[in-house]
Structure formats: C-alpha cells, structure tokens
PDB file of N, CA and C in Angstrom:
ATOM      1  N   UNK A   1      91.892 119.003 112.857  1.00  0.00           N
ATOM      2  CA  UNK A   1      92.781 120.101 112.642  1.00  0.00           C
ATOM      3  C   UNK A   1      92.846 120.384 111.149  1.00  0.00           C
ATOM      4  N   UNK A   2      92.296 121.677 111.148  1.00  0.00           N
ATOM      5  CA  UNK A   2      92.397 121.866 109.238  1.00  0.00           C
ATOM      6  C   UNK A   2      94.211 121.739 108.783  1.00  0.00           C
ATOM      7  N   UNK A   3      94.173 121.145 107.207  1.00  0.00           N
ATOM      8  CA  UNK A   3      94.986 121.344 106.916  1.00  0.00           C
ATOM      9  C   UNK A   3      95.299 122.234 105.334  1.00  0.00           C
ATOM     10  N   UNK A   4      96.909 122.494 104.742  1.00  0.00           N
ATOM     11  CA  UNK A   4      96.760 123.085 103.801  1.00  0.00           C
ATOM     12  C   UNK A   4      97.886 122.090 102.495  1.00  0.00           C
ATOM     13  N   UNK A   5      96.661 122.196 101.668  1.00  0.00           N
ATOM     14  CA  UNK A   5      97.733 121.379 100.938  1.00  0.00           C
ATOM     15  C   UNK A   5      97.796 122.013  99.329  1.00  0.00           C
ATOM     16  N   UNK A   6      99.065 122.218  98.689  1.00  0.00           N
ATOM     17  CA  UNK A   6      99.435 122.274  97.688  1.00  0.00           C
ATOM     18  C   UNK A   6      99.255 121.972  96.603  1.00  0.00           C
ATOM     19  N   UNK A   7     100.238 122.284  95.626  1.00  0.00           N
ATOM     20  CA  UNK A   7      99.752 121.888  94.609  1.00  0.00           C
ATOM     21  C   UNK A   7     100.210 120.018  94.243  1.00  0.00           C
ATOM     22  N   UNK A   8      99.223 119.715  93.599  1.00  0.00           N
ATOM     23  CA  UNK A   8      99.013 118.548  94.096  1.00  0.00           C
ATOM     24  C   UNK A   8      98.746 117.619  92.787  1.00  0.00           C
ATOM     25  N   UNK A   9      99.558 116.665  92.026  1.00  0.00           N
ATOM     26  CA  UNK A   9      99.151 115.373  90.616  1.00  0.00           C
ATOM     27  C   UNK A   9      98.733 113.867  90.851  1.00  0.00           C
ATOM     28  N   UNK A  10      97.685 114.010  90.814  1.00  0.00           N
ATOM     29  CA  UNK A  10      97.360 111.849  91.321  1.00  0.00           C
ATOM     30  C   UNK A  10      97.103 111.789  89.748  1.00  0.00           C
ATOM     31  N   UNK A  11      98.390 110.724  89.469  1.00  0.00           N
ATOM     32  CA  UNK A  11      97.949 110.003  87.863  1.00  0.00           C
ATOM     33  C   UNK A  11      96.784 108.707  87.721  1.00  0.00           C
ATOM     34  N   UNK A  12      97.080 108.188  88.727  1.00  0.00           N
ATOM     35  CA  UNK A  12      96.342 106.863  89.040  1.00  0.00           C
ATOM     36  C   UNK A  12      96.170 106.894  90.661  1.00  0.00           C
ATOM     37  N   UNK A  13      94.863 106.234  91.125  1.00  0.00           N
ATOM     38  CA  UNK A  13      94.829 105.221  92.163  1.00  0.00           C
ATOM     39  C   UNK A  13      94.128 103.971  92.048  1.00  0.00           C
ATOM     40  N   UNK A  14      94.751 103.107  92.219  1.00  0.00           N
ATOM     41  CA  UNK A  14      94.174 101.905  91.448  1.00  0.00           C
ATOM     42  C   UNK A  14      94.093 100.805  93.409  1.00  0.00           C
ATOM     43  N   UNK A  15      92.637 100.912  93.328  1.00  0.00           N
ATOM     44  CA  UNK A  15      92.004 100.283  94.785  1.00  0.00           C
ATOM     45  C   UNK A  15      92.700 100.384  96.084  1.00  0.00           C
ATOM     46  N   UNK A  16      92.926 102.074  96.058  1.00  0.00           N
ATOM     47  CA  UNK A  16      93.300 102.472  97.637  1.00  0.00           C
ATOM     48  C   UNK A  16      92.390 103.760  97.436  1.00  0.00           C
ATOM     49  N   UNK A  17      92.822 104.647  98.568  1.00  0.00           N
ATOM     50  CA  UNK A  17      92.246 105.688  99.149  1.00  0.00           C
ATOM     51  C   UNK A  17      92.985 106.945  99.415  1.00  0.00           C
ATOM     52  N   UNK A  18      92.551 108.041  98.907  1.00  0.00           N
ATOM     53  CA  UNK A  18      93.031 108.780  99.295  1.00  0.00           C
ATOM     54  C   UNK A  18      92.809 110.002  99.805  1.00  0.00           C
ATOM     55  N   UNK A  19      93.292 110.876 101.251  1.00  0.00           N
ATOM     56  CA  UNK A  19      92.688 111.424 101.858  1.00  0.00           C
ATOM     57  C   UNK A  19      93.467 112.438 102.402  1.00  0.00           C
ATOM     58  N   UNK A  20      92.844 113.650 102.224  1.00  0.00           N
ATOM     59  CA  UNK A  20      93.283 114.981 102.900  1.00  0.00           C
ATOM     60  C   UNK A  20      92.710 115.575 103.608  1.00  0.00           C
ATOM     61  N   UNK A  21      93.818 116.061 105.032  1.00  0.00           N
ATOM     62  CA  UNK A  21      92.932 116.725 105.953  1.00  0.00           C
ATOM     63  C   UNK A  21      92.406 115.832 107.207  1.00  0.00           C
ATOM     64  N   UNK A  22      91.335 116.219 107.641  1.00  0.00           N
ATOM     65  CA  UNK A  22      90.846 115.381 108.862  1.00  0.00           C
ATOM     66  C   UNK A  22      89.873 114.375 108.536  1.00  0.00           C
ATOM     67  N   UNK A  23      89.513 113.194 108.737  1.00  0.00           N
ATOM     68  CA  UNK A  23      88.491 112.016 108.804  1.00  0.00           C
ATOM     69  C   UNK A  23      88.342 111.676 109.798  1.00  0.00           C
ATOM     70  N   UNK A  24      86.655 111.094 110.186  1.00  0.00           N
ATOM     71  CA  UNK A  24      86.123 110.613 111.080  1.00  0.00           C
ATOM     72  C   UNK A  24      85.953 109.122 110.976  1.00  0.00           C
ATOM     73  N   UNK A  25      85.406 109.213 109.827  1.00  0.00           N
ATOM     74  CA  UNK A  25      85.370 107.670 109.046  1.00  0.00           C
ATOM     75  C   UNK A  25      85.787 107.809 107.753  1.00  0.00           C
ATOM     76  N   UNK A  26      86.520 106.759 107.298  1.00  0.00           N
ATOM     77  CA  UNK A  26      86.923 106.205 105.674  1.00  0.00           C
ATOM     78  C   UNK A  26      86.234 105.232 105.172  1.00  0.00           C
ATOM     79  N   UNK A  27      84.815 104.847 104.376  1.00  0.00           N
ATOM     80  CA  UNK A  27      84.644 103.300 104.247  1.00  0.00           C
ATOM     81  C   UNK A  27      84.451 103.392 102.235  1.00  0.00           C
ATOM     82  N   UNK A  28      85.940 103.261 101.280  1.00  0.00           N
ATOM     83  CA  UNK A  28      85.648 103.062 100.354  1.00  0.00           C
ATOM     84  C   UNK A  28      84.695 101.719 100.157  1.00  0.00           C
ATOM     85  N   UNK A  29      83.761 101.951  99.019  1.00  0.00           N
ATOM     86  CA  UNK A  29      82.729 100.906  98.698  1.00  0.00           C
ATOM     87  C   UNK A  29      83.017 100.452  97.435  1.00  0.00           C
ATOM     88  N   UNK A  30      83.226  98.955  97.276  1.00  0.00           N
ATOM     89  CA  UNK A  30      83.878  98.286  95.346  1.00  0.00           C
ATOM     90  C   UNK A  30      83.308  97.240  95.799  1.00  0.00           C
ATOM     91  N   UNK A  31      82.786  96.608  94.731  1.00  0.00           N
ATOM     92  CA  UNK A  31      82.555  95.007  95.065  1.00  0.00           C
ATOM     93  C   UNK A  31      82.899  94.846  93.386  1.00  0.00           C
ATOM     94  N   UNK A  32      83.954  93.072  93.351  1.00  0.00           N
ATOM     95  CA  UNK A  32      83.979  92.941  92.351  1.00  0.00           C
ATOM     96  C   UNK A  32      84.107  91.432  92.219  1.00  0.00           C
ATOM     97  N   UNK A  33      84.269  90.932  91.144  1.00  0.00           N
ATOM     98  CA  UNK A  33      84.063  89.217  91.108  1.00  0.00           C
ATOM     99  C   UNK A  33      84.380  88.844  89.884  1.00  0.00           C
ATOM    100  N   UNK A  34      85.238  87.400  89.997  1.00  0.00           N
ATOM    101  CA  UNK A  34      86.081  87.494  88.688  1.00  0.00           C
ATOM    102  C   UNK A  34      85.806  85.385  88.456  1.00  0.00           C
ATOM    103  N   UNK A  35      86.051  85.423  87.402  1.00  0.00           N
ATOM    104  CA  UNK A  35      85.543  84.192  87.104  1.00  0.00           C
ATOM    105  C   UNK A  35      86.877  84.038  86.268  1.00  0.00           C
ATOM    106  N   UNK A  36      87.725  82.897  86.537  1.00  0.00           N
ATOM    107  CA  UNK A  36      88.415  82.560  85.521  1.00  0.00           C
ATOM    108  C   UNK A  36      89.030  80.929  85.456  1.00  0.00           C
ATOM    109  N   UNK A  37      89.580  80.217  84.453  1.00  0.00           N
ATOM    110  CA  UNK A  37      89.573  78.848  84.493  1.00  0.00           C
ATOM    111  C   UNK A  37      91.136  78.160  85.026  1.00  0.00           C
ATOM    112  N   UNK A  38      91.134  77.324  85.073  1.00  0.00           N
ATOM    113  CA  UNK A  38      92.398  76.538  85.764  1.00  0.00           C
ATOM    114  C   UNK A  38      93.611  76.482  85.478  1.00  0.00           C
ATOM    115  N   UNK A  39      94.570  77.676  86.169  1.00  0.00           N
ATOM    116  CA  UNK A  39      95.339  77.581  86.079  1.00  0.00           C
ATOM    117  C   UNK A  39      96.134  78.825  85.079  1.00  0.00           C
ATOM    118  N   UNK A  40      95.045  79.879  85.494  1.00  0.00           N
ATOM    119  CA  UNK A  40      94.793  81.099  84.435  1.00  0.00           C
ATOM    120  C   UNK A  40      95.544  82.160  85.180  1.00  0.00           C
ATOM    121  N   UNK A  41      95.367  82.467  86.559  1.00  0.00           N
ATOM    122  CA  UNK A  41      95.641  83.154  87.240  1.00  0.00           C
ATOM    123  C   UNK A  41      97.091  83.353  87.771  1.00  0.00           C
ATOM    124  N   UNK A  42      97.762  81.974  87.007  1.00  0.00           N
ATOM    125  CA  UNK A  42      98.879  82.019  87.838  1.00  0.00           C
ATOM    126  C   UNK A  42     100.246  83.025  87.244  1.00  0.00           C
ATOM    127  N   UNK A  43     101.127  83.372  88.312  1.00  0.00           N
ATOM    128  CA  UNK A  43     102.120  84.380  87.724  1.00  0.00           C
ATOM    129  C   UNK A  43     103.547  84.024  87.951  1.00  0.00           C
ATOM    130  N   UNK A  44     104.649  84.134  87.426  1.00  0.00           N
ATOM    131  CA  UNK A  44     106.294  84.052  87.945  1.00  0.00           C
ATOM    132  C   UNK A  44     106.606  83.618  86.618  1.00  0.00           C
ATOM    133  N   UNK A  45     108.145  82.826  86.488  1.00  0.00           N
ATOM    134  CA  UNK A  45     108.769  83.046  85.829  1.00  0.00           C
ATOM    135  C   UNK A  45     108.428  81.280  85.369  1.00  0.00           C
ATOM    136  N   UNK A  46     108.589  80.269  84.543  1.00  0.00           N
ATOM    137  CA  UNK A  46     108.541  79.327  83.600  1.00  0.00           C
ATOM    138  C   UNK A  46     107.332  78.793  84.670  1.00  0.00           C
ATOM    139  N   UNK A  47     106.211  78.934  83.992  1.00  0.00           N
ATOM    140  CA  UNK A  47     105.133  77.870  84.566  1.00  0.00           C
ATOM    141  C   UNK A  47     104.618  76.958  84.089  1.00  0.00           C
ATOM    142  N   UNK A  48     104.039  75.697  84.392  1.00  0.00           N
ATOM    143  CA  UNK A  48     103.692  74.944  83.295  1.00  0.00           C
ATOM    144  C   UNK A  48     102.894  74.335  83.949  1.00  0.00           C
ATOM    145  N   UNK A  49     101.631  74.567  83.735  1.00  0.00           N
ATOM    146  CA  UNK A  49     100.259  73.906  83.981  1.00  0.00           C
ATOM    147  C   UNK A  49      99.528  72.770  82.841  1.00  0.00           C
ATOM    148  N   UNK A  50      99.232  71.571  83.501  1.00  0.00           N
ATOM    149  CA  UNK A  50      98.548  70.354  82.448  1.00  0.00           C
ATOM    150  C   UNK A  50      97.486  71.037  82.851  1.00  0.00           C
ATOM    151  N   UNK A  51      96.443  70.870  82.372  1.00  0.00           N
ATOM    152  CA  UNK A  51      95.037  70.828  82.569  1.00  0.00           C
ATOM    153  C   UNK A  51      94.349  69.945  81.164  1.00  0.00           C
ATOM    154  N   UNK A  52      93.826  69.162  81.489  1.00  0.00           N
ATOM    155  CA  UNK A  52      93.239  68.643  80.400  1.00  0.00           C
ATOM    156  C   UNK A  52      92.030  68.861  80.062  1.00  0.00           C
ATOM    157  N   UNK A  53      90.952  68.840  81.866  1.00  0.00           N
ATOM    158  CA  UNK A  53      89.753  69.097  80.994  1.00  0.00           C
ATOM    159  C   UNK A  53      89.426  70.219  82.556  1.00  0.00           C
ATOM    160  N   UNK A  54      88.373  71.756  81.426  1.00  0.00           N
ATOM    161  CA  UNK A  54      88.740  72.851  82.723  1.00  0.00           C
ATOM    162  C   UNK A  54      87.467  73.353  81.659  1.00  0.00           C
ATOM    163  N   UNK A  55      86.702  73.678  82.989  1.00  0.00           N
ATOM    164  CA  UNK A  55      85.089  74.399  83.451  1.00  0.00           C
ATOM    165  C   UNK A  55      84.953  75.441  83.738  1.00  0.00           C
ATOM    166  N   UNK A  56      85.158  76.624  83.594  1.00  0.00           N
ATOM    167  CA  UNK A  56      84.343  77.699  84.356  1.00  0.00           C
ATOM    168  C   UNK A  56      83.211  77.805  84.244  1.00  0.00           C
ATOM    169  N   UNK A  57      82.375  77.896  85.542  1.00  0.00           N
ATOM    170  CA  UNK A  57      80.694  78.067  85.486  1.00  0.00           C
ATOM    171  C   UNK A  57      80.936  79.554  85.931  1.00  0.00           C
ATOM    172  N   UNK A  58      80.412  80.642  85.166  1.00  0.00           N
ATOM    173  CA  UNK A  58      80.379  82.103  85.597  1.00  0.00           C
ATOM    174  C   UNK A  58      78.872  82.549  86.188  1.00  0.00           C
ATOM    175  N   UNK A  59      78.136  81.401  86.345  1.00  0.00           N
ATOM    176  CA  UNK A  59      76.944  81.549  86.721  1.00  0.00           C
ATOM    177  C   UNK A  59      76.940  81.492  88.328  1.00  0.00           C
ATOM    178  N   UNK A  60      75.699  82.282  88.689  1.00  0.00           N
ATOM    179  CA  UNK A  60      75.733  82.448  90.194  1.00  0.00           C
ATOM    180  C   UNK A  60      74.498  82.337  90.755  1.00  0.00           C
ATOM    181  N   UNK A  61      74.032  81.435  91.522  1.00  0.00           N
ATOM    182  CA  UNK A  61      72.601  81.353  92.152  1.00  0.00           C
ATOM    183  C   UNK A  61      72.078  82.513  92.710  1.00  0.00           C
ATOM    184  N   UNK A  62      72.813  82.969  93.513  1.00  0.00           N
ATOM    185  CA  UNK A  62      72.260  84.240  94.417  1.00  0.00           C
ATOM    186  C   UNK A  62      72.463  85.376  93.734  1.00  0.00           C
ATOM    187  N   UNK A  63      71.416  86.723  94.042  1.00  0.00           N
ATOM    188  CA  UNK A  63      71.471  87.742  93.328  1.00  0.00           C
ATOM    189  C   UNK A  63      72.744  88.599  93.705  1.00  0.00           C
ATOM    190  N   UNK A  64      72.933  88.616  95.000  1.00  0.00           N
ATOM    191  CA  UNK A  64      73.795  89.600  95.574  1.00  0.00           C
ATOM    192  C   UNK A  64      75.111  89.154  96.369  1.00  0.00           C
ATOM    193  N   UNK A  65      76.200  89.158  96.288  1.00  0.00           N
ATOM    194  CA  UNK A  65      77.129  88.578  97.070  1.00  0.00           C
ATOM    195  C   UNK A  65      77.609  89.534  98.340  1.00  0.00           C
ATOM    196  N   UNK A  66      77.636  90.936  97.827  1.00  0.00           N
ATOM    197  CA  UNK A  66      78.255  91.939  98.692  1.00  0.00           C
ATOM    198  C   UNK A  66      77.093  93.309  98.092  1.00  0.00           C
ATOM    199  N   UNK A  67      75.904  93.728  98.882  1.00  0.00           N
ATOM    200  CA  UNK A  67      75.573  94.699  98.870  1.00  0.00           C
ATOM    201  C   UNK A  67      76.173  96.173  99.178  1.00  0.00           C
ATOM    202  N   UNK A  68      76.029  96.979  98.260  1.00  0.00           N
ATOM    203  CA  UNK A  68      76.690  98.218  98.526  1.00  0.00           C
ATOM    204  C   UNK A  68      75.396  99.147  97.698  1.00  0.00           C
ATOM    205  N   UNK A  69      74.817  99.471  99.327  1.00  0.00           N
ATOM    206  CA  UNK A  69      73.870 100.463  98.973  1.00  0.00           C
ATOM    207  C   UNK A  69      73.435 101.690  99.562  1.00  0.00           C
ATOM    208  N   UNK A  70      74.263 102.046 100.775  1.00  0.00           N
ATOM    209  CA  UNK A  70      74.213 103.108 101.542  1.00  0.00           C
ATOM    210  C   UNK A  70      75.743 103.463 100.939  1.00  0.00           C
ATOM    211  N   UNK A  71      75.760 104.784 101.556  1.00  0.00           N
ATOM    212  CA  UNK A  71      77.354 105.688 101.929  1.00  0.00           C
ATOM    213  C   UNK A  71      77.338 105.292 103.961  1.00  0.00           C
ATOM    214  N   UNK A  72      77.444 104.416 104.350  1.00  0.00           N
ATOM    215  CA  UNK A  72      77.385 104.306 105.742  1.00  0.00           C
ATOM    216  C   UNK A  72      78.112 102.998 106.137  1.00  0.00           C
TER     217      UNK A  72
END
C-alpha cells in the first residue's frame, strides 16, 4: 500500500534501519570486529579491575569471518 510521508529530519541512525512505505524484505548488511584488552570494555559506576598481565592478539587466522557480498 503506497504511502505519503512528510516532511521529514534523521540526525543520526546509529545500527538500525530505517524504512518507509511498503517492504518485502529488509536485510541491512555491517560486519564489524573489535579487539580490545581485559577489562576495557567494562561500564557503570566505581569499577575496579586488577589485571596484571593482559594480551590482546588482534590477529586473525581466517580471512573472512562474516561475508557480505551480495544485496540478497
């Protein structure tokens, strides 16, 4: 069913989708990969991580983890 849409401001979309009108299929495509060390990631209010001894290997054997090479 067509639709009509207005006037219209997207400041940001930060890893969603967005869509007007009719769809058959939706398949956004991102692949991403993050390397970080112990105890880096963490979030809230007084944290306190020991770490004494901390490795990141950012290296990766395989070429491809998540192919994205069609629109399908």
């Amino acid at each position: 069913m067509p639709s009509i849409v207005g006037p219209l401001k997207i400041n940001s979309v930060g890893g969603g989708t967005v869509n007007f009108g009719d769809a058959f299929y939706i398949a956004p495509k991102s692949s991403a990969k993050t390397n970080s060390g112990s105890g880096s990631l963490n979030t809230g209010d007084f944290i306190n991580t020991n770490n004494l001894v901390s490795s990141t290997n950012p290296f990766d054997s395989d070429l491809y983890d998540q192919i994205i090479s069609r629109n399908a």
